[in-house]
C-alpha atoms as a PDB file:
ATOM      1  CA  UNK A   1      37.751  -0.959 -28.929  1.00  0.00           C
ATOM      2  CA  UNK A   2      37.414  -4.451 -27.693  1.00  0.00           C
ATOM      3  CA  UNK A   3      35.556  -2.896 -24.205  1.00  0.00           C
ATOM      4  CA  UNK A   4      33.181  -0.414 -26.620  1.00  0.00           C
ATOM      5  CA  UNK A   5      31.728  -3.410 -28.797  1.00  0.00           C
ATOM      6  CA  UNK A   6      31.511  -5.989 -25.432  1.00  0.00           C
ATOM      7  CA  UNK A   7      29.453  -2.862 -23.703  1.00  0.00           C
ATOM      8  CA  UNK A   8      27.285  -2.488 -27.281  1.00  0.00           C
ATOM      9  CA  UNK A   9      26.576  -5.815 -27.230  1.00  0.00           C
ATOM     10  CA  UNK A  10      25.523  -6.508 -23.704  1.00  0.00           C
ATOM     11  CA  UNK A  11      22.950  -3.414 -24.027  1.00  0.00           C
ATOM     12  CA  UNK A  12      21.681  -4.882 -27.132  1.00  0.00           C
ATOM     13  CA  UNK A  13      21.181  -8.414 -24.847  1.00  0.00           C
ATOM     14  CA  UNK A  14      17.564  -8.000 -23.462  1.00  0.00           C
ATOM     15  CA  UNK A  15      17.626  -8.813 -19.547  1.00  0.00           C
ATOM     16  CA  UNK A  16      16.324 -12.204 -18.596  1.00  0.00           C
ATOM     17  CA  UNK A  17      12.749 -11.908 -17.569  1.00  0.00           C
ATOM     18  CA  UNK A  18      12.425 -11.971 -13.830  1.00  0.00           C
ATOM     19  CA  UNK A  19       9.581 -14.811 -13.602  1.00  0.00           C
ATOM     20  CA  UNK A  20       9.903 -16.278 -17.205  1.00  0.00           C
ATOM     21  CA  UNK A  21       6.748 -18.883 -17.750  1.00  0.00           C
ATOM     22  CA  UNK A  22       3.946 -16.565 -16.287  1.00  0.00           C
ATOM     23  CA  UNK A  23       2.577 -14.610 -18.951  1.00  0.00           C
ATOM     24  CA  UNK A  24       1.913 -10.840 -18.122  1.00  0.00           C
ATOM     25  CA  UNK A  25       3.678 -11.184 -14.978  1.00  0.00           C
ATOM     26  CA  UNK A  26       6.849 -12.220 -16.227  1.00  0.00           C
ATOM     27  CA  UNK A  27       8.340  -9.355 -15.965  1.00  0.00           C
ATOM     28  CA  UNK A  28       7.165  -8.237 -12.931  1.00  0.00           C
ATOM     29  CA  UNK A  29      10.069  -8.318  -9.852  1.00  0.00           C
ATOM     30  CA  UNK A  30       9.594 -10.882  -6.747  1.00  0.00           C
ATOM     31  CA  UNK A  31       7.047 -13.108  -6.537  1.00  0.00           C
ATOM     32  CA  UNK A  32       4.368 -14.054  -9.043  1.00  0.00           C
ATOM     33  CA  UNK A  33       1.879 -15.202  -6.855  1.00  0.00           C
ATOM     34  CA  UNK A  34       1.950 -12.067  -5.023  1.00  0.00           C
ATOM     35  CA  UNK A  35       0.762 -10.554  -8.005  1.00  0.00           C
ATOM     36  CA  UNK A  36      -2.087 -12.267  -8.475  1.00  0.00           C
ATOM     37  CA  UNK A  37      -3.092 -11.435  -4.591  1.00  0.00           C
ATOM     38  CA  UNK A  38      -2.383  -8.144  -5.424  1.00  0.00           C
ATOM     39  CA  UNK A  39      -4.084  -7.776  -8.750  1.00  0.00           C
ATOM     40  CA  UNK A  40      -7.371  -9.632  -6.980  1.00  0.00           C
ATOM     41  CA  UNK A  41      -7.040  -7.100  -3.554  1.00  0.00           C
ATOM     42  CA  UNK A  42      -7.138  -4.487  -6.404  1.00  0.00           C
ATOM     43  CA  UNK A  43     -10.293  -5.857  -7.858  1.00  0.00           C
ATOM     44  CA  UNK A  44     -12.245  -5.971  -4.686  1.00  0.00           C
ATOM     45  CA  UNK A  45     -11.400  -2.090  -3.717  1.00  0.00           C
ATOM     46  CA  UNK A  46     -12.010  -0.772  -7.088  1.00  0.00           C
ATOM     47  CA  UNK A  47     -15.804  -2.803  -6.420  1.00  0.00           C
ATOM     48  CA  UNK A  48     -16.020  -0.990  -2.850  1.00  0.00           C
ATOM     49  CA  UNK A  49     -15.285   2.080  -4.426  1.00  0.00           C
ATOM     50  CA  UNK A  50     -17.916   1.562  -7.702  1.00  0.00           C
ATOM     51  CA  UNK A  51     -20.439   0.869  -4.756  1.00  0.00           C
ATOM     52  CA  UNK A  52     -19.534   3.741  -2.742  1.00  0.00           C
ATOM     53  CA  UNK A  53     -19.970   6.228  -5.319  1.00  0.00           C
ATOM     54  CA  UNK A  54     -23.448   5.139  -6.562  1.00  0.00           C
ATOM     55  CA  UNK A  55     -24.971   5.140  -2.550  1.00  0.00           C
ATOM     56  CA  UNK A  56     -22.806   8.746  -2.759  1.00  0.00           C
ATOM     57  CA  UNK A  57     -25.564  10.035  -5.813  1.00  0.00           C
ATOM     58  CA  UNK A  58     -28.185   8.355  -4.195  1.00  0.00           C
ATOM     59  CA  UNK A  59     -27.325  10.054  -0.513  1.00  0.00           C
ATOM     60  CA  UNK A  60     -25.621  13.283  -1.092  1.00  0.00           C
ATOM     61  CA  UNK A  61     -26.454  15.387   1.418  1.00  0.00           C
ATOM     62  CA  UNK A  62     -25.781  12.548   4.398  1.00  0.00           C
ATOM     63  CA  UNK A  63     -22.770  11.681   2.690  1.00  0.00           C
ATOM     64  CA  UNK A  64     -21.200  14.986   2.719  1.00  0.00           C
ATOM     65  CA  UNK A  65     -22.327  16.144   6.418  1.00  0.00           C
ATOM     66  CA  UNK A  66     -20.990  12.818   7.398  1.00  0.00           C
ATOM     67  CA  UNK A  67     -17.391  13.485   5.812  1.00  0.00           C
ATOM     68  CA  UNK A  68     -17.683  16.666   7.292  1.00  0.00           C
ATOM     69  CA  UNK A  69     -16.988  14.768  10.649  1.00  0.00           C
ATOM     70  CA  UNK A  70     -13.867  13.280   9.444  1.00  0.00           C
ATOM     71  CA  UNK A  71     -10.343  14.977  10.408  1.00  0.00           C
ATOM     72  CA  UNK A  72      -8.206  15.994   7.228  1.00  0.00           C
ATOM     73  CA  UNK A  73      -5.222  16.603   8.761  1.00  0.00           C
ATOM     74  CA  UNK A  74      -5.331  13.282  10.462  1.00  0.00           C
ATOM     75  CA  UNK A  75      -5.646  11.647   7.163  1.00  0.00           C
ATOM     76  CA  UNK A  76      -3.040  13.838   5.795  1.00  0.00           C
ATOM     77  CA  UNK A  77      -0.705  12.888   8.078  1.00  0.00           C
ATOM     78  CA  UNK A  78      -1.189   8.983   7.632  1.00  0.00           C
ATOM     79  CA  UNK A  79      -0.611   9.685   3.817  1.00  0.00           C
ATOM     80  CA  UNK A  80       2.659  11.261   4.557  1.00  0.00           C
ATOM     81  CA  UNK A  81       3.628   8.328   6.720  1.00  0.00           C
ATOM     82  CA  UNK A  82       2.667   5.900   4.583  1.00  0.00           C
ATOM     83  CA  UNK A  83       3.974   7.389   1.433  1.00  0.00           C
ATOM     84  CA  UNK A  84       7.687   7.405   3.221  1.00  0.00           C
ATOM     85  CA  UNK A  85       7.170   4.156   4.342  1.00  0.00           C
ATOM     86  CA  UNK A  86       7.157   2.913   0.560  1.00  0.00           C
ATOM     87  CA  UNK A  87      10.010   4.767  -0.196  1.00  0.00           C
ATOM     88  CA  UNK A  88      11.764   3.186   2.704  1.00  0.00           C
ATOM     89  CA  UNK A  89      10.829   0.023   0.856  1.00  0.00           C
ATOM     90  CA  UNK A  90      11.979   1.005  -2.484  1.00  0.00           C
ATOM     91  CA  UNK A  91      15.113   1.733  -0.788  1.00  0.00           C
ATOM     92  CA  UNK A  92      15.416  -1.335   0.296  1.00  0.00           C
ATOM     93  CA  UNK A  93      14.921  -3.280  -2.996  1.00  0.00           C
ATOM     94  CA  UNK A  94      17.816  -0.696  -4.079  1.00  0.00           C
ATOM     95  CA  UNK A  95      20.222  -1.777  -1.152  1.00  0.00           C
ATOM     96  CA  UNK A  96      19.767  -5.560  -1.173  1.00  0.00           C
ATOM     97  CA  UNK A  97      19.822  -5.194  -5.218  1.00  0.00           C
ATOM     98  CA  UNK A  98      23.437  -3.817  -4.295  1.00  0.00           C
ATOM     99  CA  UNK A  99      24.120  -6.620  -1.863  1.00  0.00           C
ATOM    100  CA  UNK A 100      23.935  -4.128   0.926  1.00  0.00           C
ATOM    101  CA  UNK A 101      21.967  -6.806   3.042  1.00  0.00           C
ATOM    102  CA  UNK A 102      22.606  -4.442   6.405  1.00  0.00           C
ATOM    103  CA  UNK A 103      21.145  -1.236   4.631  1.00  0.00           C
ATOM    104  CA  UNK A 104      18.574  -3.112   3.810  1.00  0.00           C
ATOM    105  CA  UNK A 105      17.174  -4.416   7.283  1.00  0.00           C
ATOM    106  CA  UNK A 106      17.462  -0.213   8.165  1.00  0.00           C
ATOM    107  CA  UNK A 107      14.994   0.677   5.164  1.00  0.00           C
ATOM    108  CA  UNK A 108      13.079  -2.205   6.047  1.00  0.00           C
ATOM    109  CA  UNK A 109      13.012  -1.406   9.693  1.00  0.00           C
ATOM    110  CA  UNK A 110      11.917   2.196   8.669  1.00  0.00           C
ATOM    111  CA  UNK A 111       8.981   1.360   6.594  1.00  0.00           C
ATOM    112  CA  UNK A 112       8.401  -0.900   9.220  1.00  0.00           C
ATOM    113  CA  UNK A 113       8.221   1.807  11.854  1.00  0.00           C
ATOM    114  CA  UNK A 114       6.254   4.218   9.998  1.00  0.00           C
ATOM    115  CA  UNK A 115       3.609   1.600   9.282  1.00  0.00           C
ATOM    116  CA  UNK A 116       3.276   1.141  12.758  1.00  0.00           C
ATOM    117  CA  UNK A 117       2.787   5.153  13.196  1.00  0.00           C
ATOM    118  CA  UNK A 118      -0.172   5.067  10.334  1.00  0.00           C
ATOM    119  CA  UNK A 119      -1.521   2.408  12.637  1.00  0.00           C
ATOM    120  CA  UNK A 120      -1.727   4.450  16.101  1.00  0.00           C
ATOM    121  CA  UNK A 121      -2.802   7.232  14.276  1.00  0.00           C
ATOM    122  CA  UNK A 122      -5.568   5.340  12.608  1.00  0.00           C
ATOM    123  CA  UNK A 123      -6.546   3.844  15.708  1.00  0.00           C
ATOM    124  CA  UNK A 124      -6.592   7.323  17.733  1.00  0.00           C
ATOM    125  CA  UNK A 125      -8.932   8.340  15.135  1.00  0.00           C
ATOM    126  CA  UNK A 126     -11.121   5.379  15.497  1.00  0.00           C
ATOM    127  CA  UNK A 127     -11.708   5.683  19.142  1.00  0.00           C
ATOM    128  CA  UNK A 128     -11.958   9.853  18.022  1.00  0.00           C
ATOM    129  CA  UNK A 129     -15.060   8.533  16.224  1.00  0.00           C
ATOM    130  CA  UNK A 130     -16.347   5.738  18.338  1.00  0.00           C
ATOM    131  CA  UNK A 131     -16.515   8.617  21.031  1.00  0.00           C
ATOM    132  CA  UNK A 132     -18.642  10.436  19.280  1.00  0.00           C
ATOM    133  CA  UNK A 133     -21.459   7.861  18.969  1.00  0.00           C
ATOM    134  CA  UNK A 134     -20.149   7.767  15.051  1.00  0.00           C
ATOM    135  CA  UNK A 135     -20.695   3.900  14.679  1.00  0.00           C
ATOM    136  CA  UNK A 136     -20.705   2.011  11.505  1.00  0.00           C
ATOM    137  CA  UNK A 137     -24.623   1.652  12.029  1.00  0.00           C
ATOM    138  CA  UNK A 138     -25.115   5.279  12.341  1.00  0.00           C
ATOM    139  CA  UNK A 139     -25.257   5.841   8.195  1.00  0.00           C
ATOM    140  CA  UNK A 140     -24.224   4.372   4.914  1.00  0.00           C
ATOM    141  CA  UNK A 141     -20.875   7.012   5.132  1.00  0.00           C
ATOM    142  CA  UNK A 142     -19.735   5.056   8.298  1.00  0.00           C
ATOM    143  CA  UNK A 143     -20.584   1.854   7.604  1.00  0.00           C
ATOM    144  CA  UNK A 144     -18.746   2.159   4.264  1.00  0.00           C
ATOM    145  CA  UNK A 145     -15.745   4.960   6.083  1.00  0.00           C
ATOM    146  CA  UNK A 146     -15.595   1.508   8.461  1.00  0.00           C
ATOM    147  CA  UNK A 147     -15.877  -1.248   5.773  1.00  0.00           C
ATOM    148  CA  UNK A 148     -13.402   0.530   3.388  1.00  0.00           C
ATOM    149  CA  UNK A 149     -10.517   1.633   6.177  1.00  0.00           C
ATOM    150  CA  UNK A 150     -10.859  -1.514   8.417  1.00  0.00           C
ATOM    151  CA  UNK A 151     -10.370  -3.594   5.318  1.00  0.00           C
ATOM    152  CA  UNK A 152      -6.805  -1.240   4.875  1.00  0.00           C
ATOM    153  CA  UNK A 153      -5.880  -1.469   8.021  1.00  0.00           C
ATOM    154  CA  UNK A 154      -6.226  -5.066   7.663  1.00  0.00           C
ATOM    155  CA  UNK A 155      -3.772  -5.424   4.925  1.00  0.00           C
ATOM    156  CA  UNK A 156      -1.241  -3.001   6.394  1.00  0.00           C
ATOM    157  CA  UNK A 157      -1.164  -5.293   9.185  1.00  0.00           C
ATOM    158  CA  UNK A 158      -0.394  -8.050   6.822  1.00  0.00           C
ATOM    159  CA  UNK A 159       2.202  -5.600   5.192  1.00  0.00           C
ATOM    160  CA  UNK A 160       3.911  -5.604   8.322  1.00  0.00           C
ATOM    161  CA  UNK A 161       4.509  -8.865   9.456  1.00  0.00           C
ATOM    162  CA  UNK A 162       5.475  -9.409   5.718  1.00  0.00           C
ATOM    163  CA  UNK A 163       8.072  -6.987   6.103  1.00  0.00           C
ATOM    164  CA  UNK A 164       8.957  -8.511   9.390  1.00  0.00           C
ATOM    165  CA  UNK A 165       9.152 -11.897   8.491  1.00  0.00           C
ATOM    166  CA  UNK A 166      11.054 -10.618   5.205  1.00  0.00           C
ATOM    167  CA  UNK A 167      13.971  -8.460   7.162  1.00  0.00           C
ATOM    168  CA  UNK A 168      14.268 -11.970   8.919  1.00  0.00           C
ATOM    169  CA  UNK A 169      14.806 -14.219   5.767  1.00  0.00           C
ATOM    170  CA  UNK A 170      16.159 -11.470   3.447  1.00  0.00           C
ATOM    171  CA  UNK A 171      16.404 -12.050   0.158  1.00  0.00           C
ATOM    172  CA  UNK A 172      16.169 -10.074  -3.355  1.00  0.00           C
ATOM    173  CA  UNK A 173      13.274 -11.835  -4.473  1.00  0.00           C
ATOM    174  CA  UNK A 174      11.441 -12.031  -0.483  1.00  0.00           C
ATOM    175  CA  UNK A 175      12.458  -8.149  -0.579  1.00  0.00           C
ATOM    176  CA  UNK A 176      10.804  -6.841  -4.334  1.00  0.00           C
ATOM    177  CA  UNK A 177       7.524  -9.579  -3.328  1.00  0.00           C
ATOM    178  CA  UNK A 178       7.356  -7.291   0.064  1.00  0.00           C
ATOM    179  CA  UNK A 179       7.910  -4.444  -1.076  1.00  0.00           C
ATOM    180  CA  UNK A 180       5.722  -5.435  -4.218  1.00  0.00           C
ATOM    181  CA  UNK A 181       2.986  -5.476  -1.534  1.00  0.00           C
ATOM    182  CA  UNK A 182       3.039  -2.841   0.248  1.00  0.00           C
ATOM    183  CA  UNK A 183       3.410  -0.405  -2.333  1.00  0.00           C
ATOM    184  CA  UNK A 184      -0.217  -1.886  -3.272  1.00  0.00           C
ATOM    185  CA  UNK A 185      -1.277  -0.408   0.554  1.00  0.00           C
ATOM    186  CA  UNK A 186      -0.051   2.797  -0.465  1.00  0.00           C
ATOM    187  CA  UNK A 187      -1.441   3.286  -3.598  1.00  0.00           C
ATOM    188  CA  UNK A 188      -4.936   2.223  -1.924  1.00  0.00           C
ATOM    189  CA  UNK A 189      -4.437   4.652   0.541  1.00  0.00           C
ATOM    190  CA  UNK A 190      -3.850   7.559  -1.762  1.00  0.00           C
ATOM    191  CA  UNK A 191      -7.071   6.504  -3.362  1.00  0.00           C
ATOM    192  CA  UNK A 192      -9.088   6.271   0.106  1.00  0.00           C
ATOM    193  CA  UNK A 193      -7.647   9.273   1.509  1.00  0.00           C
ATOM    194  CA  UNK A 194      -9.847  11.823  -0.970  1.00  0.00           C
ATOM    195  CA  UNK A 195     -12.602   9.868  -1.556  1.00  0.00           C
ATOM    196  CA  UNK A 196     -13.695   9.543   2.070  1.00  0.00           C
ATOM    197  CA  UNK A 197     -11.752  12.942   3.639  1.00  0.00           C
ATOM    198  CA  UNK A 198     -11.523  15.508   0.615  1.00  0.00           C
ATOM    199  CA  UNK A 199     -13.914  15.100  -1.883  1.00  0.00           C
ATOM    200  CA  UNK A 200     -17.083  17.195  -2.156  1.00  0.00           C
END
């Protein structure tokens, strides 16, 4: 009896907040800060995209021969890597929640490796490109396909050393503000991946 009313009561507690004193993002795991990077990187895609779709009305017809050029499967493939490199980093919030510090450096090191595939293949498909006189000068498609992927890449690059430097110094809190981050990559990607290779 004793046990049943100690297990009542500690479901009717309500957890401590993870970052108590910071408003919306209180209850948001790892770092705060990182949220507010995150929440501002969100801001600036969601005003590439708003931009890309009004030049889209304006320039239909270049806009879909250009995307015509792209390669599907190449961006298919990058989405599949980089989808399984964020649950690889899920994973490992999971483990080190557990205190399984070693199974968490092998997630880590996974997501880690697959970012690095998403990487070759993007840059295979860059030189793909480049080798076909496709510059970002050649229309408003490329210089935005350019603009919009470089500026990715860019943070995926960032992702990485973040999840380097964060296997290094791990830490529940280092491993949710990683992880925290490059789920944010991911859920860009998803977006990019149909704007600029599917949609019609």
């Amino acid at each position: 009896m004793e046990r049943a009313e100690r297990s009542e009561q500690d479901a009717g507690r309500e957890r401590p907040l993870p970052n108590p004193g910071w408003g919306p993002l209180s209850a948001l795991p790892g770092n705060p800060l990182m949220w507010v990077l995150i929440l501002s990187e969100m801001l600036v895609f969601a005003a590439f995209f708003g931009m890309f779709a009004w030049l889209r009305a304006a320039e239909r017809e270049v806009f879909d021969a250009s995307q015509q050029l792209l390669d599907p499967v190449a961006g298919g493939l990058n989405t599949l890597v980089l989808l399984t490199s964020g649950l690889f980093a899920a994973l490992a919030c999971q483990a080190i929640a557990a205190g399984e510090v070693r199974r968490c450096r092998q997630w880590l090191g996974g997501a880690f490796a697959l970012g690095v595939v998403f990487c070759v293949v993007k840059v295979v498909e860059y030189a793909d490109k480049l080798g076909q006189g496709l510059m970002p000068e050649t229309n408003t498609f490329f210089t935005f396909y350019y603009l919009l992927t470089g500026f990715h890449f860019a943070h995926v690059l960032f992702g990485l050393g973040l999840i380097a430097l964060v296997a290094w110094k791990v830490s529940h809190d280092n491993v949710e503000t990683a992880a925290a981050f490059w789920h944010m990559v991911d859920l860009i990607w998803i977006l990019l991946y149909p704007i600029l290779y599917l949609l019609r």
